[in-house]
N, C-alpha and C. Protein backbone atom coordinates (compact mmCIF):
# COMPACT_ATOMS: atom_id res chain seq x y z
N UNK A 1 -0.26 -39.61 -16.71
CA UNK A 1 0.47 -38.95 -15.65
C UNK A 1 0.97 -40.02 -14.68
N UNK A 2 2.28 -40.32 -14.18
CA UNK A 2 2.70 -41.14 -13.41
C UNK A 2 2.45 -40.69 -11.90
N UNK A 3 3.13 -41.71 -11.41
CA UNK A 3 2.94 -41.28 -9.82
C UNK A 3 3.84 -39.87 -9.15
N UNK A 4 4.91 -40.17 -9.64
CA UNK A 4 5.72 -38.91 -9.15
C UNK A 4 4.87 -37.47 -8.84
N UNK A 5 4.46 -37.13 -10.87
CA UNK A 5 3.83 -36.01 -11.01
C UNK A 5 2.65 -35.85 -10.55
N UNK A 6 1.66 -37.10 -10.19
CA UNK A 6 0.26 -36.68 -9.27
C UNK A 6 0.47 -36.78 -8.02
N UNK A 7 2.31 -37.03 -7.31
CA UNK A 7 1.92 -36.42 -5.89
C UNK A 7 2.44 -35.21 -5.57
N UNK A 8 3.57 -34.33 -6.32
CA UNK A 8 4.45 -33.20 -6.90
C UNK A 8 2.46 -32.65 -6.95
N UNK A 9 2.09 -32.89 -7.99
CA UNK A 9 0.47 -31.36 -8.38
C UNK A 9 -0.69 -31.78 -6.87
N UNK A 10 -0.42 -33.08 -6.27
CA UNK A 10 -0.74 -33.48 -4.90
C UNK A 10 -0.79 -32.27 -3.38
N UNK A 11 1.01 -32.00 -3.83
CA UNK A 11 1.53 -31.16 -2.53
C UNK A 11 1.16 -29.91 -3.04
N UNK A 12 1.74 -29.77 -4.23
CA UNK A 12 1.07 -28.21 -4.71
C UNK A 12 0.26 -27.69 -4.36
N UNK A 13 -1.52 -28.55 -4.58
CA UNK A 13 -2.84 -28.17 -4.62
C UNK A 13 -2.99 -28.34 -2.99
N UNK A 14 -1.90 -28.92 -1.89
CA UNK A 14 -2.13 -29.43 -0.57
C UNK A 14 -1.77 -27.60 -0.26
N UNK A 15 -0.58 -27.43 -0.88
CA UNK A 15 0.19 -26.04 -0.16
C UNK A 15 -0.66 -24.82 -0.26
N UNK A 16 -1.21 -24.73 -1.75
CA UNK A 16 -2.25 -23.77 -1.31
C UNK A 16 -3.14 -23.30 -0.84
N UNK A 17 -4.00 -24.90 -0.16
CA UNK A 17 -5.03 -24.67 0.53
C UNK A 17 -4.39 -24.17 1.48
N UNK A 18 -3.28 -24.53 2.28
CA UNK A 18 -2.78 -24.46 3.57
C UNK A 18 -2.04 -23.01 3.70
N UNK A 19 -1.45 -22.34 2.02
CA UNK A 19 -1.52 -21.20 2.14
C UNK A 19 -2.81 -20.24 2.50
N UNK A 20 -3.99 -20.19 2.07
CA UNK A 20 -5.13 -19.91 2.29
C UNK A 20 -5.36 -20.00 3.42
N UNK A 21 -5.23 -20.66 4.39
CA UNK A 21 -5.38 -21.25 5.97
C UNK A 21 -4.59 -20.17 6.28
N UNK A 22 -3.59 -19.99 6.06
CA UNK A 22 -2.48 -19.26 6.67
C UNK A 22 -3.07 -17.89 6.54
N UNK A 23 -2.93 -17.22 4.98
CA UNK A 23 -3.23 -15.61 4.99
C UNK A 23 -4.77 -15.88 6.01
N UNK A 24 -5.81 -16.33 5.53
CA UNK A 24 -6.82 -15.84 6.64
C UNK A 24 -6.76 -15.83 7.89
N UNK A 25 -5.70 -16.29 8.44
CA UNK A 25 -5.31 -16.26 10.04
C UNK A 25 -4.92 -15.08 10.09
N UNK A 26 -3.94 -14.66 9.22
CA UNK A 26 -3.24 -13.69 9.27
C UNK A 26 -3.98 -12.38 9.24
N UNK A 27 -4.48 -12.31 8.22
CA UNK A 27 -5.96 -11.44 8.10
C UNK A 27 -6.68 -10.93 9.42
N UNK A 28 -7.18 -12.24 9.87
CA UNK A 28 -8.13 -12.24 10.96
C UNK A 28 -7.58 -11.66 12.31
N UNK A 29 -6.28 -11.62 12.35
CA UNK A 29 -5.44 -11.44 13.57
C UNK A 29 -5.03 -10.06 13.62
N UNK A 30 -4.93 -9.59 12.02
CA UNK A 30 -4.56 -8.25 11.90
C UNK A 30 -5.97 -7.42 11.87
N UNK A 31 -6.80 -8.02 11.64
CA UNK A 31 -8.31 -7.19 11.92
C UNK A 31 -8.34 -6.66 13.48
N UNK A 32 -8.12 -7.80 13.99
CA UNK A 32 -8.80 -8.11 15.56
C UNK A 32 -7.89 -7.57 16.32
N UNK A 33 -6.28 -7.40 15.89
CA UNK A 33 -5.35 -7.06 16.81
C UNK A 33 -4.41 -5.45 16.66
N UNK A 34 -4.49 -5.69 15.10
CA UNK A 34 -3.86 -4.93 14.49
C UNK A 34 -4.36 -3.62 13.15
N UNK A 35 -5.38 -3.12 13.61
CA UNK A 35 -6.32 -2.77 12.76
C UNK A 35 -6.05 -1.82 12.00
N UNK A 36 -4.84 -0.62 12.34
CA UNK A 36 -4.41 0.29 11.22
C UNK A 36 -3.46 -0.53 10.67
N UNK A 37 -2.74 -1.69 11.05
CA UNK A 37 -1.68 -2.24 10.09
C UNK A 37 -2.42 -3.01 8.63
N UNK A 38 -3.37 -3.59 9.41
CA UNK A 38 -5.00 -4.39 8.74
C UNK A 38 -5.30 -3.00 7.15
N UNK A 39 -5.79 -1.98 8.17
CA UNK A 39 -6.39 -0.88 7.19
C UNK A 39 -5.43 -0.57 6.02
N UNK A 40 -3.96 -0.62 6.38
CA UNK A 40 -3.18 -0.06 5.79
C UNK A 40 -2.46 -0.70 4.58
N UNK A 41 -2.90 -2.34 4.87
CA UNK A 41 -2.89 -3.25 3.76
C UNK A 41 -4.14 -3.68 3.30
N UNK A 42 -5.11 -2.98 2.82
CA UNK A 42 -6.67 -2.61 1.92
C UNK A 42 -7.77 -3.40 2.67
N UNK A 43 -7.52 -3.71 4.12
CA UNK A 43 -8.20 -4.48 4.57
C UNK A 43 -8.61 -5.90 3.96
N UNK A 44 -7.33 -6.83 3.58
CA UNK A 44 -7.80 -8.06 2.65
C UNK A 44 -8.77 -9.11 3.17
N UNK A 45 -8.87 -9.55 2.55
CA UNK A 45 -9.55 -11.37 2.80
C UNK A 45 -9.41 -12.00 1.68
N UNK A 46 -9.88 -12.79 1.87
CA UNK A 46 -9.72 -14.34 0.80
C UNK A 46 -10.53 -13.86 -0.71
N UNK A 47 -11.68 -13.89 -0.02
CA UNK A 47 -12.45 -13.28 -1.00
C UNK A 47 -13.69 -12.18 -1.05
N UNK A 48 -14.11 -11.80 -0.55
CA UNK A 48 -14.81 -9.86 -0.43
C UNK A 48 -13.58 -8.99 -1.08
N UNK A 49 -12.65 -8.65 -0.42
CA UNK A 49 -11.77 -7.99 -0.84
C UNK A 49 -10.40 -7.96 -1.20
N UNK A 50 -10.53 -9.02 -2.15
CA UNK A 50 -9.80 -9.70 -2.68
C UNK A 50 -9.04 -8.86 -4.08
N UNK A 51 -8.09 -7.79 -3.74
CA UNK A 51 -7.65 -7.10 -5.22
C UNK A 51 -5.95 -7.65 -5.69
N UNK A 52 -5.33 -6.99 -6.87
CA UNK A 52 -4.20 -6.96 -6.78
C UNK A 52 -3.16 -6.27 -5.75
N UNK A 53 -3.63 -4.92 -5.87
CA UNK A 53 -3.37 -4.01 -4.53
C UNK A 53 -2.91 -4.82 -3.58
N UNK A 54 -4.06 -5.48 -2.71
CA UNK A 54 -3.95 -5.73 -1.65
C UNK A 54 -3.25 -7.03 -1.28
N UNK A 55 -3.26 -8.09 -2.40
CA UNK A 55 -2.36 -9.10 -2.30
C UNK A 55 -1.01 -8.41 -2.64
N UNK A 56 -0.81 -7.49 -3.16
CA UNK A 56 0.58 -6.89 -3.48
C UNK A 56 0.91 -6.39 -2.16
N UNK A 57 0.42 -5.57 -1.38
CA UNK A 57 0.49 -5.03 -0.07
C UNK A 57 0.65 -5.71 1.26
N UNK A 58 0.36 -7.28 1.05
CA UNK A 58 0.10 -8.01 1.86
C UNK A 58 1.66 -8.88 1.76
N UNK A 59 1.98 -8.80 0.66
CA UNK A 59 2.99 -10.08 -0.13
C UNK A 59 4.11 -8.93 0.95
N UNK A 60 3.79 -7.80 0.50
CA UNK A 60 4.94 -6.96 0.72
C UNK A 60 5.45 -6.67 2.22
N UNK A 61 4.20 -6.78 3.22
CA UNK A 61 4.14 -6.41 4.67
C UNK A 61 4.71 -7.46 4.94
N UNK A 62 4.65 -9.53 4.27
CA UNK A 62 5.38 -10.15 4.72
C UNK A 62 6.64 -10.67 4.54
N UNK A 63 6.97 -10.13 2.95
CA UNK A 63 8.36 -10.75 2.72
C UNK A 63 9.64 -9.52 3.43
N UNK A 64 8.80 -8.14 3.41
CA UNK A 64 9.91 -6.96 3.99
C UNK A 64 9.62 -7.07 5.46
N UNK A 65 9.35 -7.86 6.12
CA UNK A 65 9.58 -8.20 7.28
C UNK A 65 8.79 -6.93 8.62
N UNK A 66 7.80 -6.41 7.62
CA UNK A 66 7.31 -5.32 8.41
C UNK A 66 6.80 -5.59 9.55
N UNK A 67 5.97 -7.16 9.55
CA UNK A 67 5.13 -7.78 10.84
C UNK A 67 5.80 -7.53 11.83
N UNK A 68 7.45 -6.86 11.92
CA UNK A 68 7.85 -7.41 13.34
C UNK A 68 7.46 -5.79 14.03
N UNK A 69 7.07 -4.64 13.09
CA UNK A 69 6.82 -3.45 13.84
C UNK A 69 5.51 -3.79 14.61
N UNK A 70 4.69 -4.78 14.65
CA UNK A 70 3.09 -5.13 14.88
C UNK A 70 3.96 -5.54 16.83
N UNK A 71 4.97 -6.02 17.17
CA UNK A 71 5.24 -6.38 18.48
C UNK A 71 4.23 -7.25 18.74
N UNK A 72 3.75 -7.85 17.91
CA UNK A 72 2.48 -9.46 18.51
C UNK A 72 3.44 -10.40 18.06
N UNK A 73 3.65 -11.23 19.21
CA UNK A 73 4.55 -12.39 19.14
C UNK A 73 4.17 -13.31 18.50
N UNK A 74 2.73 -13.77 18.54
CA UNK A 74 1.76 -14.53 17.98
C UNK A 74 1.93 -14.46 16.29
N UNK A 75 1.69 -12.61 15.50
CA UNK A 75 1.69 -12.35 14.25
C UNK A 75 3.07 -12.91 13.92
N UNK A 76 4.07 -12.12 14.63
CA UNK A 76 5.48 -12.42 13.90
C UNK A 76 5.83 -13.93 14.00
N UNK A 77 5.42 -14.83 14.35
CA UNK A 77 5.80 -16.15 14.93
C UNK A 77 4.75 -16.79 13.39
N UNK A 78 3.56 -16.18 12.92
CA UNK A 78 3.05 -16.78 12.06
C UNK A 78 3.80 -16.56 10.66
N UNK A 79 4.07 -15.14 10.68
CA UNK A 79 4.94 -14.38 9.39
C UNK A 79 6.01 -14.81 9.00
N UNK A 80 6.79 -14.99 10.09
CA UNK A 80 7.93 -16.33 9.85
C UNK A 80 7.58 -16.97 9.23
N UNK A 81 6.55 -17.94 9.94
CA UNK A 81 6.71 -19.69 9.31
C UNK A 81 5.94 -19.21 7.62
N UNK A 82 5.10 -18.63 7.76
CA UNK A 82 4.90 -18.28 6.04
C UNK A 82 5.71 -17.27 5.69
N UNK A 83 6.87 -17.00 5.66
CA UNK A 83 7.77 -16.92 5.07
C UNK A 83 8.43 -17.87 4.25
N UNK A 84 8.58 -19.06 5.28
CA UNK A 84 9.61 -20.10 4.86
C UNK A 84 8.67 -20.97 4.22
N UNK A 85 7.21 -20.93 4.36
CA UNK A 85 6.65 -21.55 3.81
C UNK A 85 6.67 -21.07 1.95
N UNK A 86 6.69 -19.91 1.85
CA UNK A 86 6.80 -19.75 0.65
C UNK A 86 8.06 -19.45 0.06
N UNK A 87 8.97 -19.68 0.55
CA UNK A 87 10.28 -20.00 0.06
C UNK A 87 10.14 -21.75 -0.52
N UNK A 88 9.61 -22.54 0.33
CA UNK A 88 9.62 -23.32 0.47
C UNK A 88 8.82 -24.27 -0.82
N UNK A 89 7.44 -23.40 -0.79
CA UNK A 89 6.83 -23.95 -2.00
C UNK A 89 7.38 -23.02 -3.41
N UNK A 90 7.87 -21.67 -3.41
CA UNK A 90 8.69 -21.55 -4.89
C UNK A 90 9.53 -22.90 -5.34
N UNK A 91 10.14 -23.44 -4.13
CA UNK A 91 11.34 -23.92 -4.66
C UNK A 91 11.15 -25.47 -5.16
N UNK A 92 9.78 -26.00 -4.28
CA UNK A 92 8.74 -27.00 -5.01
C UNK A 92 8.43 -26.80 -6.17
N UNK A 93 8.01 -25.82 -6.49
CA UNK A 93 6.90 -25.27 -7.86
C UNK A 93 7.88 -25.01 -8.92
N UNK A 94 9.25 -23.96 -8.47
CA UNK A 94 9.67 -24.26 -10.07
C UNK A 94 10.96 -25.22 -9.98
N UNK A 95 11.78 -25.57 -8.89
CA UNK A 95 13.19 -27.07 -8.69
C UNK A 95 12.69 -27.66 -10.03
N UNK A 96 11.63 -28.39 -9.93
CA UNK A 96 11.13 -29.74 -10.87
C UNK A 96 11.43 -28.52 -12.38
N UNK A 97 11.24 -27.54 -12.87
CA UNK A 97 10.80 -26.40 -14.59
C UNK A 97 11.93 -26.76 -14.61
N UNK A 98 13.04 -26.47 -13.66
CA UNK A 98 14.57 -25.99 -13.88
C UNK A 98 15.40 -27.14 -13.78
N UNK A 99 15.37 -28.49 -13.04
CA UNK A 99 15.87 -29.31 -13.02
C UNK A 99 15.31 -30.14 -14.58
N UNK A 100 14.30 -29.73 -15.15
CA UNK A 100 13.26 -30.05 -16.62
C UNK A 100 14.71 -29.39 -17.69
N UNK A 101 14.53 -28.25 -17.23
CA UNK A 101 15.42 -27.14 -18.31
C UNK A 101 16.73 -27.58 -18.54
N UNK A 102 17.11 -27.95 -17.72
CA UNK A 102 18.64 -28.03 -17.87
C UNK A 102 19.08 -29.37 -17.62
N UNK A 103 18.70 -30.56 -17.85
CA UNK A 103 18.98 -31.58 -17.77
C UNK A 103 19.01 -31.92 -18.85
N UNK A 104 19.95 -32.62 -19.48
CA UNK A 104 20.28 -32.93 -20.81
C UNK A 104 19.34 -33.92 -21.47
């Protein structure tokens, strides 16, 4: 494995911890602040209650932009930036498959 590709699986394995950082904030904020929005996405965490459901429910409260009905400046200000954060790492994770694919 060269250098390129062990700092490319580097940022990868960096982004998800830091995704992880992120949903449990998020989590924790919607427990503490937001508790039927919390209830209403299966009550997640990292890991206790950890289903498909609820990562589906969760994916969904942040990419359809629902956080901004929550009026916490704090939530929506986080929902953003992991927004763009995971725009950000798709386009890490598969750029390199597709720039692979189609390069002669």
């Amino acid at each position: 494995m060269d250098t390129v590709q062990m700092v490319w699986l580097g940022v990868l394995f960096a982004a998800i911890l830091l995704w992880f950082g992120l949903a449990s904030q998020l989590f924790r904020m919607l427990k503490e602040n937001q508790s039927e929005i919390y209830e209403s996405l299966g009550s997640p965490s990292l890991l206790l209650n950890n289903s498909i459901k609820n990562n589906w429910l969760s994916l969904k409260f942040l990419i359809s932009g629902s956080y901004r009905n929550t009026h916490d400046a704090e939530i929506i200000r986080l929902c953003q930036f992991m927004r763009l954060f995971l725009i950000a790492y798709l386009v890490w994770f598969v750029g390199p498959i597709v720039w692979f694919l189609v390069s002669p």
